[in-house]
Structures are given as C-alpha cells and as structure tokens.
Protein backbone atom coordinates (compact mmCIF):
# COMPACT_ATOMS: atom_id res chain seq x y z
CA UNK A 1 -77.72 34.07 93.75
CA UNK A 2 -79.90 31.04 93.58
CA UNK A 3 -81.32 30.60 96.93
CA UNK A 4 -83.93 27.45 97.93
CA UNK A 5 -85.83 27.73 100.73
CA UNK A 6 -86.86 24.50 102.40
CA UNK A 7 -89.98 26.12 104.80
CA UNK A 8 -90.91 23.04 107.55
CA UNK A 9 -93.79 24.97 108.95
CA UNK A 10 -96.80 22.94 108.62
CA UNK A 11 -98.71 26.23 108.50
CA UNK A 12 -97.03 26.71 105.46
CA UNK A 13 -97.45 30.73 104.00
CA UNK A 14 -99.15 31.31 107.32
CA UNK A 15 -96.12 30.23 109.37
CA UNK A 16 -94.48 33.07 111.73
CA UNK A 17 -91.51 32.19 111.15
CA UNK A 18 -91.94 32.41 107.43
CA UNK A 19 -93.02 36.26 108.02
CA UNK A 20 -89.34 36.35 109.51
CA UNK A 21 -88.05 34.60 106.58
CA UNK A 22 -89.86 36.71 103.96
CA UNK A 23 -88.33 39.80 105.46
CA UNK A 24 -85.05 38.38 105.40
CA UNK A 25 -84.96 37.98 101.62
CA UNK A 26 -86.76 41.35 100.38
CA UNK A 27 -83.77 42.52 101.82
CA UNK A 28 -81.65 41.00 99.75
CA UNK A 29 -83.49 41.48 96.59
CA UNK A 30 -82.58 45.22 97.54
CA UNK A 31 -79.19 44.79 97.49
CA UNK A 32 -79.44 42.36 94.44
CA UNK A 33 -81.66 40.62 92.14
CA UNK A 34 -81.98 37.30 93.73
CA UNK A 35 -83.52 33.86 91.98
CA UNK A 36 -85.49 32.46 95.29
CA UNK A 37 -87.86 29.39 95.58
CA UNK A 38 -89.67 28.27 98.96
CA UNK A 39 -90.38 24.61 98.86
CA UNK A 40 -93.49 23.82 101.61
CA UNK A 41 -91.99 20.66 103.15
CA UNK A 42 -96.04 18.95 104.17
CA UNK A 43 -96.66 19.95 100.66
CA UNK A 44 -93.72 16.89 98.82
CA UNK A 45 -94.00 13.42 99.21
CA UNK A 46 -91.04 12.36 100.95
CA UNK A 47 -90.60 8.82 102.71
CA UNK A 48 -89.00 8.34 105.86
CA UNK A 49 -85.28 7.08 105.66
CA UNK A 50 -85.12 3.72 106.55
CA UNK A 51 -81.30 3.52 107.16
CA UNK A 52 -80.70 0.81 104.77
CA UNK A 53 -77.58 2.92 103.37
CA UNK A 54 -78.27 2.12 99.85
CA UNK A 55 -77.68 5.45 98.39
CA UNK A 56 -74.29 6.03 100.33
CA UNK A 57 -72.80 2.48 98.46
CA UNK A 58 -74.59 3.23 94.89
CA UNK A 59 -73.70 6.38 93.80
CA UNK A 60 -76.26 8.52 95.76
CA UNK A 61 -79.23 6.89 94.39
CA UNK A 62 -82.28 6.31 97.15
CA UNK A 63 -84.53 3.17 97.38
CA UNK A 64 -87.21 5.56 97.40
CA UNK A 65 -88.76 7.36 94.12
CA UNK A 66 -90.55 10.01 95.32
CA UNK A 67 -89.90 13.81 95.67
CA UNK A 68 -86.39 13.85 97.30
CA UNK A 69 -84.81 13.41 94.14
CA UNK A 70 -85.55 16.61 92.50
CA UNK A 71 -85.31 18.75 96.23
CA UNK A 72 -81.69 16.85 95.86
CA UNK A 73 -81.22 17.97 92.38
CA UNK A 74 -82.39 21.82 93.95
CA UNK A 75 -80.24 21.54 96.52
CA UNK A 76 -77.26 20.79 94.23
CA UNK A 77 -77.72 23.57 91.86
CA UNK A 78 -78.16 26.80 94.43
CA UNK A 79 -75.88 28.35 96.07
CA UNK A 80 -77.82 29.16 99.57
CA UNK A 81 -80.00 26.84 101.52
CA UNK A 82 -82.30 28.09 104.17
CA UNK A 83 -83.78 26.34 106.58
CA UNK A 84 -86.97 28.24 108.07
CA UNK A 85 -89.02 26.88 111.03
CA UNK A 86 -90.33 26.86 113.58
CA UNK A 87 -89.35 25.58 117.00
CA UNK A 88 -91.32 22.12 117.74
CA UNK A 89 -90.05 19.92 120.84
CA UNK A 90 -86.70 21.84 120.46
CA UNK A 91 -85.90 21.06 117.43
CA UNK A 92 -87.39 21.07 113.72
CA UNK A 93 -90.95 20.04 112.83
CA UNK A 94 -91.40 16.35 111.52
CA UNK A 95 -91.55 17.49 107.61
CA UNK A 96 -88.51 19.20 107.33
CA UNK A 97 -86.78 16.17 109.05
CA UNK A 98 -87.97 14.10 106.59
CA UNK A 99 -86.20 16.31 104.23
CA UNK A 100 -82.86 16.43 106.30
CA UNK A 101 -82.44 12.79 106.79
CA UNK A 102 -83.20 11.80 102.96
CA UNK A 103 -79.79 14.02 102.43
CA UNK A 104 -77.74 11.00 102.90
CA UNK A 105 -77.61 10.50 99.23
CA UNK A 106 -75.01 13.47 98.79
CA UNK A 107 -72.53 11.36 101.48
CA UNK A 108 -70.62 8.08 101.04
CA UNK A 109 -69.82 5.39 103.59
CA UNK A 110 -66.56 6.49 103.30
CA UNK A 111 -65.21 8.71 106.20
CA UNK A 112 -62.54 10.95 107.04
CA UNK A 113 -61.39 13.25 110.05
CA UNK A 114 -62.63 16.79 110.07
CA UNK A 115 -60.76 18.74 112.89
CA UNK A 116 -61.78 16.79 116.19
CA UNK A 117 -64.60 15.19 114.18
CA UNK A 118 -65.19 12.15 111.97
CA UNK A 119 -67.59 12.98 108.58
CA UNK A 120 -68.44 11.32 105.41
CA UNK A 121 -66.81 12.17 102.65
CA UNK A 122 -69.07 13.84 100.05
CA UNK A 123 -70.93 12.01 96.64
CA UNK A 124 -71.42 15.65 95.19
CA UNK A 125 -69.99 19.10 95.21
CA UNK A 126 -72.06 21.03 97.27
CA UNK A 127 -69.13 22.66 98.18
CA UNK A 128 -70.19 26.81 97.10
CA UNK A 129 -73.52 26.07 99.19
CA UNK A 130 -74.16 28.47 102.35
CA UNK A 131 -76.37 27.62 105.14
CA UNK A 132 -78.94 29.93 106.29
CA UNK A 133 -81.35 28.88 109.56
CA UNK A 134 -84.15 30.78 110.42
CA UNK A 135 -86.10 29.83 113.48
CA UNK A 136 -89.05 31.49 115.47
CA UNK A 137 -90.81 29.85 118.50
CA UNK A 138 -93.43 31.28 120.50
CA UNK A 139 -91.47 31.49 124.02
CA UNK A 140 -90.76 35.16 125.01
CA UNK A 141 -86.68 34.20 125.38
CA UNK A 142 -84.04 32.31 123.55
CA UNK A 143 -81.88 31.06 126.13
CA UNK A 144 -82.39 27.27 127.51
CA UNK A 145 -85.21 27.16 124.39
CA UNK A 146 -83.63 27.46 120.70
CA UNK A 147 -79.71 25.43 121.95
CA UNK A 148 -80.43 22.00 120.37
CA UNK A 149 -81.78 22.82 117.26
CA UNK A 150 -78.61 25.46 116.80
CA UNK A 151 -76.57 22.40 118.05
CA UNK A 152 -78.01 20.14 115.14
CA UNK A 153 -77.74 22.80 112.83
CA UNK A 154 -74.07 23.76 113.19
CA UNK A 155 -73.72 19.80 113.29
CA UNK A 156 -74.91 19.54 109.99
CA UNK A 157 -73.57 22.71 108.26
CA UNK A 158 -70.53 23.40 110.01
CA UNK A 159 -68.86 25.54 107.33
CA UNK A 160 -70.49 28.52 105.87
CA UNK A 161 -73.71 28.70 108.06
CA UNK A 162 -75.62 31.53 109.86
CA UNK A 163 -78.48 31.54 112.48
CA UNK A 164 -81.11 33.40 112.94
CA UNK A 165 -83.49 32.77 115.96
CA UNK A 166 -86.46 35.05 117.12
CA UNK A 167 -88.59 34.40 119.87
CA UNK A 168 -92.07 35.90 120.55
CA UNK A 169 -92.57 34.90 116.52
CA UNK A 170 -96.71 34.60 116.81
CA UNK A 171 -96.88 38.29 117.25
CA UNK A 172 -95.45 38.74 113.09
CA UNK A 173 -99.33 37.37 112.84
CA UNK A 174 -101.56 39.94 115.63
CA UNK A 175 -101.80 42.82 114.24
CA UNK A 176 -102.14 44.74 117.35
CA UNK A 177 -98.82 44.29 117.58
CA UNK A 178 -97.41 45.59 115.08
CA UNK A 179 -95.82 48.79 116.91
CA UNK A 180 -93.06 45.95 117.79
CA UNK A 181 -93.49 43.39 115.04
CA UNK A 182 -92.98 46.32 111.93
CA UNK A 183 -89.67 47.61 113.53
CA UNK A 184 -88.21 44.08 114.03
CA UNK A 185 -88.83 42.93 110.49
CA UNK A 186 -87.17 46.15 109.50
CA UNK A 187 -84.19 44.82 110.95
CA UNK A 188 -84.54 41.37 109.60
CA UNK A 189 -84.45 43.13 105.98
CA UNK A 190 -81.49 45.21 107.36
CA UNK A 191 -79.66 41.81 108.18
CA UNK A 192 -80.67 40.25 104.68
CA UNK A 193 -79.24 43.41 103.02
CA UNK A 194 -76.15 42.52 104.74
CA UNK A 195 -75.92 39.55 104.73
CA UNK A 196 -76.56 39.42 100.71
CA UNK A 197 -73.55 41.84 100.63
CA UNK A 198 -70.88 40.33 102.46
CA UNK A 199 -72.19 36.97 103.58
CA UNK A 200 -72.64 37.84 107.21
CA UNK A 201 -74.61 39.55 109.96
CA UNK A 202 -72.99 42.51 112.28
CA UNK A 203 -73.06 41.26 115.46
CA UNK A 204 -75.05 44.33 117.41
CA UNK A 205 -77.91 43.52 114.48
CA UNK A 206 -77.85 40.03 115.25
CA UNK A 207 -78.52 40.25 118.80
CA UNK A 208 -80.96 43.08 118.53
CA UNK A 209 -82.97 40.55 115.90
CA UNK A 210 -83.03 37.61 118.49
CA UNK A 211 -83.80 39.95 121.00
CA UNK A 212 -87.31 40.10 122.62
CA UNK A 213 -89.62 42.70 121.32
CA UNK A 214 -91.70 42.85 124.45
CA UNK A 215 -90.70 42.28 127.99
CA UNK A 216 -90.59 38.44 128.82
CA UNK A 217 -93.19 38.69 131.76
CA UNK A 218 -95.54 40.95 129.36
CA UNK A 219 -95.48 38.23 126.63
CA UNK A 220 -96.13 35.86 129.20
CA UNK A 221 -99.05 37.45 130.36
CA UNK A 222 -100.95 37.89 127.37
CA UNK A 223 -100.34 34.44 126.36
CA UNK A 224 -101.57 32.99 129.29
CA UNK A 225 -104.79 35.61 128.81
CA UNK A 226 -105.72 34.12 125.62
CA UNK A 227 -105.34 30.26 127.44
C-alpha cells in the first residue's frame, strides 16, 4: 500500500502527534510491507489559495507553480492519505491548511447532489484513496475540544475515512511518563495492525486509544505545575 503522510506539525519529527502517527504505521508494516512517505508541511513552499477558481475551469491546473503540484501528483498516486496534527485553535495548524485548500485542483465547478449534500464533481480519480486523521492536543479530554476539526474532516473525506484523536499527546515526549505513554502506543500499533488488515479499527480499541492515559484533574495539575 502506498501511503503519504501529510504531517502539519510545525515541530515537524518532534511533533507528539507524529509519535502517535509513527506508532500507527510500524503496525502496519507488521502486518505488511508498506511504501510510506511523511511530507513536513512548514518544510514545501505552498502559496495561499487565492480563490480565483482557475484550476477548477482549466483542467486542474493552479495559478501558482510551486510545490502543490507534485504533493497533488502524490496524492493521486497512493492509496491512503493521512492527515497527522496537532490540535491548534480547534482545528489544523496553518501549514497543513495551506495544503488542504490548494486541493481544489482535483474538483471542477461543476456540482452534483451527494445524499443531502451538494459537492463538486471530481477532475481526477482519487477514487481508491482512504482517509486516515490522526490528531493529538495537549488537553487531558476529547469531548467539547477535538469536534470541529472531526467535523471538517468528515466534511472533506466523507467516504472511506477514519479518526484517530488522543489527548494528553505532550506526554509521547516526557519520558517520565512513559509507564502510560509505552502502553498507549502499543495500542496505536495494535490499531494500525488492524486497520492495515481490514481497513478499520474495533471499536473497544478505538475508544481505549482516545481515551485519557492519566486522570483529567492529574494532567491538569502537572501542567499547571510546569506554568
């Protein structure tokens, strides 16, 4: 399986939630050999989008001639896309956005009715792709925190997606705590064993994975310690 990695961390290989991510795919290299880039999204010049909708009335050529059109030509040619970052302002950090809204290339002007939902109508056949997100933040819980950046994500990739969220992510990087941080990337590599063999995640793994490693009010506190 050719799988791309698009990582928006700014930290790049010292991002948390590429520890998460990392983890993810060793376990499915052991179910399978796997053919895996990671793509640092600060690292590629990419212009903004300026919304001039050139490339949706020419053929799905951009105005712009800078990086985008070989992460386009990536994009194309694998067969999973993963999106790992981190959680900034609820949603994802600036570079990867770049990234997301330079897309518009692989759409047309053209729409047509999806369900109870209007999209464009593709310029390629991206059509075998899966969607993979992966997304840590350093809040001890996921409820009222990770919802709009799921929301965007289904929004974008509504068929053939999975999400992954993990709070408490900064402690993949202390290793003091690695009592809690070691068993939970265990399961990550559980869930990337899985999901490399059947395309999905059990449920009970799922929720043990976005689960908190340390009580909410203990995370807390040693946070606001270290302020």
């Amino acid at each position: 399986m050719k799988i791309l990695v698009l990582n928006g961390s700014p930290k790049k290989e010292n991002s948390d939630t590429l520890c998460i991510t990392r983890a993810f795919l060793e376990g499915m290299q052991q179910a399978a050999p796997q053919d895996m880039q990671i793509i640092h999204a600060v690292d590629r010049r990419i212009a903004y989008c300026t919304g001039c909708f050139t490339c949706m009335h020419n053929g799905g050529v951009c105005i712009h001639d800078d990086d985008m059109r070989g992460i386009l030509e990536q994009i194309l040619d694998s067969d999973l896309l993963i999106l790992s970052f981190p959680l900034y302002c609820y949603g994802m950090p600036a570079p990867l956005k770049a990234i997301i809204d330079r897309v518009l290339p692989l759409s047309s002007m053209a729409m047509q009715r999806v369900g109870d939902r209007y999209e464009h109508v593709g310029q390629a056949d991206f059509s075998r792709l899966r969607y993979l997100m992966i997304c840590g933040c350093g809040f001890p819980n996921s409820t009222h925190n990770f919802e709009p950046a799921i929301a965007q994500f289904k929004l974008l990739f509504p068929q053939r997606h999975t999400i992954l969220t993990v709070p408490e992510s900064p402690m993949f990087h202390a290793p003091e705590a690695a009592i809690v941080t070691k068993p939970r990337l265990q399961l990550v590599q559980k869930a990337g064993r899985q999901y490399a063999e059947t395309g999905e995640i059990e449920a009970p793994l799922l929720a043990q994975i976005t689960s908190p490693m340390i009580p909410e009010e203990q995370y807390a506190a040693i946070v606001n310690a270290g302020v």
